[in-house]
N, C-alpha and C. Protein backbone atom coordinates (compact mmCIF):
# COMPACT_ATOMS: atom_id res chain seq x y z
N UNK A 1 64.34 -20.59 -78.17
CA UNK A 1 63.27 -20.73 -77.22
C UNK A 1 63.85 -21.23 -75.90
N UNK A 2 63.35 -20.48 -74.51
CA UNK A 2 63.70 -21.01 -73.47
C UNK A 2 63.12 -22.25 -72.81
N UNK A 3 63.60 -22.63 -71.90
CA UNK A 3 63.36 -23.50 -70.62
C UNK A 3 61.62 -22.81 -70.06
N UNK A 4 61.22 -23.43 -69.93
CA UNK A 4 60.10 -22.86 -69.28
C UNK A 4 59.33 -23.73 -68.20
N UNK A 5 58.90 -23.16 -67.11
CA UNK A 5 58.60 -24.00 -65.67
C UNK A 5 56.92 -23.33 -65.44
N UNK A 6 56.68 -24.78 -65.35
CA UNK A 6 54.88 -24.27 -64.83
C UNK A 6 54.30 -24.12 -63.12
N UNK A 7 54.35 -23.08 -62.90
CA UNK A 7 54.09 -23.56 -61.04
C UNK A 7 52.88 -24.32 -61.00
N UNK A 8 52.99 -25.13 -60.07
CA UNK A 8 51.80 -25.90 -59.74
C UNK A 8 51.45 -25.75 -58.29
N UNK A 9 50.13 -25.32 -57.70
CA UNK A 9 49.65 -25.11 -56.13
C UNK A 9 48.61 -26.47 -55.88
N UNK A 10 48.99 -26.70 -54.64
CA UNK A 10 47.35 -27.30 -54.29
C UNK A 10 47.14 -27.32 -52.84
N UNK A 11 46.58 -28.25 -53.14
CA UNK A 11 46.34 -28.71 -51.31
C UNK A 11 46.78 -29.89 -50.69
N UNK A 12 47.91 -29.25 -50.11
CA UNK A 12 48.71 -30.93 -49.79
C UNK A 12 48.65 -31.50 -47.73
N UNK A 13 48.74 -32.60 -47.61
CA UNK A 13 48.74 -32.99 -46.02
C UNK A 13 49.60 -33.84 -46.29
N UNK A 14 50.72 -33.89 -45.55
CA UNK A 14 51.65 -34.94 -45.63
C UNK A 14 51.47 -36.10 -45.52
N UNK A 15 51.91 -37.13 -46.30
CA UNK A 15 51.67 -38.54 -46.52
C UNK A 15 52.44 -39.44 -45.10
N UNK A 16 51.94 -39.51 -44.14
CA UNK A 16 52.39 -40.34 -43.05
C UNK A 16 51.27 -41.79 -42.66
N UNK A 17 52.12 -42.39 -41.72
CA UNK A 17 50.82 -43.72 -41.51
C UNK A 17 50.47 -43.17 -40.72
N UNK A 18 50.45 -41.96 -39.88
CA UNK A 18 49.33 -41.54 -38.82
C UNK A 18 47.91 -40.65 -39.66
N UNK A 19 48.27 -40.11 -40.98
CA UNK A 19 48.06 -39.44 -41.94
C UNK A 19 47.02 -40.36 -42.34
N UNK A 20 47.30 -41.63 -43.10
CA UNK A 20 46.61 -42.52 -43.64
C UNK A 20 45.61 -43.08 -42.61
N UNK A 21 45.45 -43.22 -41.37
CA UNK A 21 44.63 -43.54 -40.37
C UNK A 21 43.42 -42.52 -40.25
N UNK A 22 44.01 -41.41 -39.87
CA UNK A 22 43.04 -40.22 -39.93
C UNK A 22 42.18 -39.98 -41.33
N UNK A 23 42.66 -40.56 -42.29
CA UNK A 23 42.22 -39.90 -43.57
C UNK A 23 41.26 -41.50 -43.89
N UNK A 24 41.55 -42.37 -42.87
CA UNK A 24 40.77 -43.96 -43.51
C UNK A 24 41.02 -44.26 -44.57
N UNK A 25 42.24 -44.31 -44.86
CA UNK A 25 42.57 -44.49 -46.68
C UNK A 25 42.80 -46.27 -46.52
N UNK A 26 41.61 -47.22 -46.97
CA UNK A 26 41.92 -48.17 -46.96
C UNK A 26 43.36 -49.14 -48.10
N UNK A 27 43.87 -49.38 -46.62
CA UNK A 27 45.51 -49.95 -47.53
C UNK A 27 45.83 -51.40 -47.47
N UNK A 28 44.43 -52.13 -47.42
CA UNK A 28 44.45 -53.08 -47.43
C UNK A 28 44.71 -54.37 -48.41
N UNK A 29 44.63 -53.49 -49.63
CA UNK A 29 44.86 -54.28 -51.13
C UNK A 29 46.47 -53.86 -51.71
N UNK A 30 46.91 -52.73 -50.92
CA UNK A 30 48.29 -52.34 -51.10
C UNK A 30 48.93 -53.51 -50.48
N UNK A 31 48.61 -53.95 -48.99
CA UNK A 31 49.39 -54.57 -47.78
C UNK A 31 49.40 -55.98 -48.69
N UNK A 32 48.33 -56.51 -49.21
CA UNK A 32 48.64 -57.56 -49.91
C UNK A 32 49.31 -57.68 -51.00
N UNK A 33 49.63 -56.64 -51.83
CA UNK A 33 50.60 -56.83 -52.67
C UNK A 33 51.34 -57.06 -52.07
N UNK A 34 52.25 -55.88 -51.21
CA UNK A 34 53.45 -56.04 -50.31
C UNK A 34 53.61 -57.22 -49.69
N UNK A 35 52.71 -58.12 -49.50
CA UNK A 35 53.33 -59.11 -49.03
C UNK A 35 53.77 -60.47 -50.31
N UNK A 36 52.35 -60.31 -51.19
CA UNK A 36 52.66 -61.27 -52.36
C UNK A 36 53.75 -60.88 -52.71
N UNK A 37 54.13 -59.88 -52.87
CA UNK A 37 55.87 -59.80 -53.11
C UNK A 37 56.96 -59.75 -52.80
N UNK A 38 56.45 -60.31 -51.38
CA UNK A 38 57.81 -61.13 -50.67
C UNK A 38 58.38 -59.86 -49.87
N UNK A 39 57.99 -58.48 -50.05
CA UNK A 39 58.84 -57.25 -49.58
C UNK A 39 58.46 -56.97 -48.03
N UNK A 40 58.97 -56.13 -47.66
CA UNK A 40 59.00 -55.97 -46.10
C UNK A 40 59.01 -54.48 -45.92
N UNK A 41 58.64 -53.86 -46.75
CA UNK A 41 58.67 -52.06 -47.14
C UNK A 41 57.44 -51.73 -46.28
N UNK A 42 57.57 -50.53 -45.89
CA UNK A 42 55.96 -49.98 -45.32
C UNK A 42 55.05 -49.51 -47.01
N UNK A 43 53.90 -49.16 -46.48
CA UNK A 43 52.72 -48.65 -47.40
C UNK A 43 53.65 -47.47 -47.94
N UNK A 44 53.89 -46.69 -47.70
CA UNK A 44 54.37 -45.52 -48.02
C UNK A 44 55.64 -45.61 -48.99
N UNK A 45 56.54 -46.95 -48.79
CA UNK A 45 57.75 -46.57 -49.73
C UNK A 45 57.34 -47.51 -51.04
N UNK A 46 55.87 -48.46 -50.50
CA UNK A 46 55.36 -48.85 -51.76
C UNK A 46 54.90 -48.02 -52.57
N UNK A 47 53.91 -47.43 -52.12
CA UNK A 47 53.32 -46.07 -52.88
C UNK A 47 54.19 -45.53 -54.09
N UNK A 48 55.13 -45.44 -53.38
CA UNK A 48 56.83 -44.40 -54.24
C UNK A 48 56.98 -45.79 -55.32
N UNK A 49 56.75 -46.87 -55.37
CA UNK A 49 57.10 -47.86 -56.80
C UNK A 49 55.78 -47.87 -57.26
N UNK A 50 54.83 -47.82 -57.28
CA UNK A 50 53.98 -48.09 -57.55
C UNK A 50 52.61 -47.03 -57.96
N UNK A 51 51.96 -47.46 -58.90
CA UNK A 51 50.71 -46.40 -58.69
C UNK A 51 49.09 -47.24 -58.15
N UNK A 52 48.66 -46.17 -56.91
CA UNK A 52 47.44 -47.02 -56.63
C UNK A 52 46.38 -45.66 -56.54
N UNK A 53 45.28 -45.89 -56.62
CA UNK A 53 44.07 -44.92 -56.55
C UNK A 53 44.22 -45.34 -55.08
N UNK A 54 43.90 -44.08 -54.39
CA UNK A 54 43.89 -43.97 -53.19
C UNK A 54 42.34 -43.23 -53.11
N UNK A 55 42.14 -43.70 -51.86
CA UNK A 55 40.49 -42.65 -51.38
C UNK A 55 40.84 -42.46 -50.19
N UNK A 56 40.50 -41.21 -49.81
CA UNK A 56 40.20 -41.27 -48.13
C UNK A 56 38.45 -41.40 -47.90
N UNK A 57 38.09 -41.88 -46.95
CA UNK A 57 36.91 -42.05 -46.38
C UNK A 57 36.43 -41.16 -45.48
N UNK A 58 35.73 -39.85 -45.63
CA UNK A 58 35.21 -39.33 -44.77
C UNK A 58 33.54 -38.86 -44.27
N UNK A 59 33.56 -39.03 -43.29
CA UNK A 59 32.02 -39.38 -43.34
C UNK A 59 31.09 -39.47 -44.41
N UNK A 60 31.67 -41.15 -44.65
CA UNK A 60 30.62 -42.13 -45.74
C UNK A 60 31.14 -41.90 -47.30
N UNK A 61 31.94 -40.86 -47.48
CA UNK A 61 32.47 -40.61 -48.40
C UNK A 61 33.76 -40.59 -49.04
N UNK A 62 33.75 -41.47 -50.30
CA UNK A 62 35.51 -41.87 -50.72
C UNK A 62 35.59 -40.32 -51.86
N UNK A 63 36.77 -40.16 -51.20
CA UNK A 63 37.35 -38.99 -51.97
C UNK A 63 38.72 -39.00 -52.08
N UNK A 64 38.91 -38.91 -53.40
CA UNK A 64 40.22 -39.27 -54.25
C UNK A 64 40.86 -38.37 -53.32
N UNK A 65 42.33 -38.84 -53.14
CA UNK A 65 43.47 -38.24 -52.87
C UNK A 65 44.94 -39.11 -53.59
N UNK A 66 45.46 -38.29 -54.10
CA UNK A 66 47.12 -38.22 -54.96
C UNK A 66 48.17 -38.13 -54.03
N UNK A 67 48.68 -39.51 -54.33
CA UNK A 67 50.02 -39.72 -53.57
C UNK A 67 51.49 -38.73 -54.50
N UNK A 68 52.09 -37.75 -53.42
CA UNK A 68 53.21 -37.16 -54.52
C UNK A 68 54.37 -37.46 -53.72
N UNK A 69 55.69 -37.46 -53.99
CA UNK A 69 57.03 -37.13 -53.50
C UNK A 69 56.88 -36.00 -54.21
N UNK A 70 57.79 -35.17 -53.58
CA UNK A 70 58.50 -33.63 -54.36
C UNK A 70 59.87 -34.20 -54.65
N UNK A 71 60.16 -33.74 -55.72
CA UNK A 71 61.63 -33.76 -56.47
C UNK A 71 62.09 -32.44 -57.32
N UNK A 72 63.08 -32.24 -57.28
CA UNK A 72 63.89 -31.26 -58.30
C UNK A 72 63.25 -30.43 -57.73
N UNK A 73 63.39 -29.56 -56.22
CA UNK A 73 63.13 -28.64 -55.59
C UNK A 73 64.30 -27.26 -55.80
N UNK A 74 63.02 -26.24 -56.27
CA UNK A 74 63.76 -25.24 -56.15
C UNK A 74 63.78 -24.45 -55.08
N UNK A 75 64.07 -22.76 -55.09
CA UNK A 75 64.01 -21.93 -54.21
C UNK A 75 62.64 -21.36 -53.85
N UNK A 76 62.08 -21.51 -54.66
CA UNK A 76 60.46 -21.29 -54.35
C UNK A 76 59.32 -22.04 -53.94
N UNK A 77 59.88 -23.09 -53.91
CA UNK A 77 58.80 -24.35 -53.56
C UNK A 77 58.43 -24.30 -51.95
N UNK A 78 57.84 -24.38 -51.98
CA UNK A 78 56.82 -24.14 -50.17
C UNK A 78 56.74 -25.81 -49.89
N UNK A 79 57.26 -27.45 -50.43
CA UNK A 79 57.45 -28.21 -50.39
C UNK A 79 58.78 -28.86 -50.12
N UNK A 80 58.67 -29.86 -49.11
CA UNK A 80 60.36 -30.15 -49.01
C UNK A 80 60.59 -31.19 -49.96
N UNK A 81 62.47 -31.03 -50.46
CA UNK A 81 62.72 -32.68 -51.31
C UNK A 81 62.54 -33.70 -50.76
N UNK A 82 62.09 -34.45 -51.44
CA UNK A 82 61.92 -36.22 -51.20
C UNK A 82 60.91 -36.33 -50.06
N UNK A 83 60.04 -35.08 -49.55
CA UNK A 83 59.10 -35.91 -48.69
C UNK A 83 57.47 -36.45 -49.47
N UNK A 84 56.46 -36.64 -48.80
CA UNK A 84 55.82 -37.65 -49.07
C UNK A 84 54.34 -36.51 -48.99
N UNK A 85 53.53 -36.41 -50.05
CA UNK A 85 52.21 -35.53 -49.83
C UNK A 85 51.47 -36.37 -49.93
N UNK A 86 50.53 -36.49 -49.42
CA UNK A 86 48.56 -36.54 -50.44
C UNK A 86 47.88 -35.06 -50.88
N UNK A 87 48.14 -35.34 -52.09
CA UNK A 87 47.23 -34.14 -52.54
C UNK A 87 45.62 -34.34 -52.59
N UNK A 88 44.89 -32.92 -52.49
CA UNK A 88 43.62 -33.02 -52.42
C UNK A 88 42.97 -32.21 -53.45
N UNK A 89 42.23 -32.53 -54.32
CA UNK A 89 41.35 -31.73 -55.04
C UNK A 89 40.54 -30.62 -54.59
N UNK A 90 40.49 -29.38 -54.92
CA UNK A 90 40.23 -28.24 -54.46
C UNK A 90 38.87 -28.30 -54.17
N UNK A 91 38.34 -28.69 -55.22
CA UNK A 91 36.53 -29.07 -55.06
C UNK A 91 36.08 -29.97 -54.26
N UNK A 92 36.98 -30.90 -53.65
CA UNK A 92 36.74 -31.87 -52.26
C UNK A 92 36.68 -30.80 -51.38
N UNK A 93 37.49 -29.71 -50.77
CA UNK A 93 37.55 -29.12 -50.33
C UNK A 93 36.66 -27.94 -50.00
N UNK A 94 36.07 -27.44 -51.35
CA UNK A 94 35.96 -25.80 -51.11
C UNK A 94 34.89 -26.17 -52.12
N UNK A 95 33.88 -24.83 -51.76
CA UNK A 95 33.14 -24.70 -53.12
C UNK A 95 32.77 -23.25 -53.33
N UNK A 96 33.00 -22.78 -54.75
CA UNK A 96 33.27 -21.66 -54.64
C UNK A 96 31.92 -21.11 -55.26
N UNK A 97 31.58 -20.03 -54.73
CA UNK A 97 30.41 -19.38 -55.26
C UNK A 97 30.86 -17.70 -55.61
N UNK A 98 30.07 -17.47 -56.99
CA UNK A 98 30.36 -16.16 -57.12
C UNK A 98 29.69 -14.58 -56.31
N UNK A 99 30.53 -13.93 -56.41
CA UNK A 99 29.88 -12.96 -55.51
C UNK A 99 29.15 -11.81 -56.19
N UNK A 100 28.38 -11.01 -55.97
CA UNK A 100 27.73 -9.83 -57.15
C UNK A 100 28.64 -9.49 -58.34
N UNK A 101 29.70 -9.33 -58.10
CA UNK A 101 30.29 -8.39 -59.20
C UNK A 101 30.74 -9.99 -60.51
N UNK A 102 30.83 -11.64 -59.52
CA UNK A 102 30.82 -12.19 -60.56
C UNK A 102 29.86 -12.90 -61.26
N UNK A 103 28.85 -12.95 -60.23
CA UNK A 103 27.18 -12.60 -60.98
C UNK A 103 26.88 -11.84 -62.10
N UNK A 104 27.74 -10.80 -62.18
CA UNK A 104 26.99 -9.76 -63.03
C UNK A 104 27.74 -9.94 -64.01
N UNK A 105 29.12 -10.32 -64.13
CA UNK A 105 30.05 -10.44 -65.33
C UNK A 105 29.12 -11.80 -65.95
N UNK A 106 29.13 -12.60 -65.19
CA UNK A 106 27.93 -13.94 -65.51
C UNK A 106 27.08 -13.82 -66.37
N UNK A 107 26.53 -12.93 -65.89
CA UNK A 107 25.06 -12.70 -66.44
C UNK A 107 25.29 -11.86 -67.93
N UNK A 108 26.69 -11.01 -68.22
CA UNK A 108 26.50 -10.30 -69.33
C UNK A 108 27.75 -10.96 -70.01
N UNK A 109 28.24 -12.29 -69.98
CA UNK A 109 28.96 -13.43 -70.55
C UNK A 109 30.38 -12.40 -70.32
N UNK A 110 30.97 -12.28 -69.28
CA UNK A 110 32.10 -11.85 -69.39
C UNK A 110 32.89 -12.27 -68.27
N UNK A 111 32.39 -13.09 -67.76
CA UNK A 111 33.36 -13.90 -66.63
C UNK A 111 34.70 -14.42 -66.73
N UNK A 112 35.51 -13.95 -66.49
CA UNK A 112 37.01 -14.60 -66.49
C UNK A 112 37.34 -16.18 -66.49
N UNK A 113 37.83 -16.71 -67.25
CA UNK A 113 38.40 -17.62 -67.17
C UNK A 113 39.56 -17.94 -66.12
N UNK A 114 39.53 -19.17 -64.97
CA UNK A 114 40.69 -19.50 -64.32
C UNK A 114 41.78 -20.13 -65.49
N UNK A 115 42.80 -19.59 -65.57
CA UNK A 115 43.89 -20.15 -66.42
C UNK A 115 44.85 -20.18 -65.67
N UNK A 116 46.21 -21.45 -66.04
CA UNK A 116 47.49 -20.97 -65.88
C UNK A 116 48.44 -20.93 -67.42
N UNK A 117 49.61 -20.51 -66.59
CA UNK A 117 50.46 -20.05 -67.48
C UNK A 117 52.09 -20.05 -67.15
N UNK A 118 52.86 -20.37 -68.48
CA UNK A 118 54.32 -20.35 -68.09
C UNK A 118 54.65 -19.19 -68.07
N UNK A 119 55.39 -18.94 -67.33
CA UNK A 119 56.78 -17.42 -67.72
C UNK A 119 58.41 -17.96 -67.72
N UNK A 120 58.49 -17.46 -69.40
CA UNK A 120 60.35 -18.00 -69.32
C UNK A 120 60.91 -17.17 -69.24
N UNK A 121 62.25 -17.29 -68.45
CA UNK A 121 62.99 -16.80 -68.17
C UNK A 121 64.42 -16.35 -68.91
């Protein structure tokens, strides 16, 4: 049996402190760790030790966003090594509605399933 690699897509905005301003991601319970622990690191290289639920705040509304680094970059990755994302949930984003033809698969129970899948090589 081979090696096998799962692609993963989303929706990423790079993780910067001009990033975190715009997005109102309150980092105020981060900043106090960082300091109870004596460190002198920005928000961002805490992030990278640490795991915190992050929200951004946008009008009136907290919506999860995922702190990532990229690592073990290959030739296909549309992401650079070692930089810094917030990922966003697609459904924060978008909402998808079906159109006639997936109305009608709907309606006679034959609608496709979104799946993924490996391919080994």
């Amino acid at each position: 049996m081979g090696m096998g690699t799962m692609a993963c897509w989303g929706h990423v905005l790079e993780a910067t402190e001009e990033n975190i301003r715009k997005l109102n991601i309150d980092v105020s319970e981060i900043e106090a760790s960082i300091k109870e622990d004596g460190n002198s690191c920005s928000v961002l290289d805490y992030l990278e030790e640490d795991d915190w639920f992050l929200y951004a705040n946008i009008n009136g509304e907290k919506v999860p966003v995922d702190f990532y680094v990229h690592h073990d970059s290959d030739r296909y990755d549309q992401l650079e090594e070692g930089e810094r994302y917030f990922i966003f949930d697609e459904s924060d984003l978008y909402h998808k509605q079906l159109t006639d033809v997936g109305k009608w698969l709907s309606d006679n129970q034959a609608l496709p399933e979104e799946r993924a899948w490996t391919e080994f090589g």
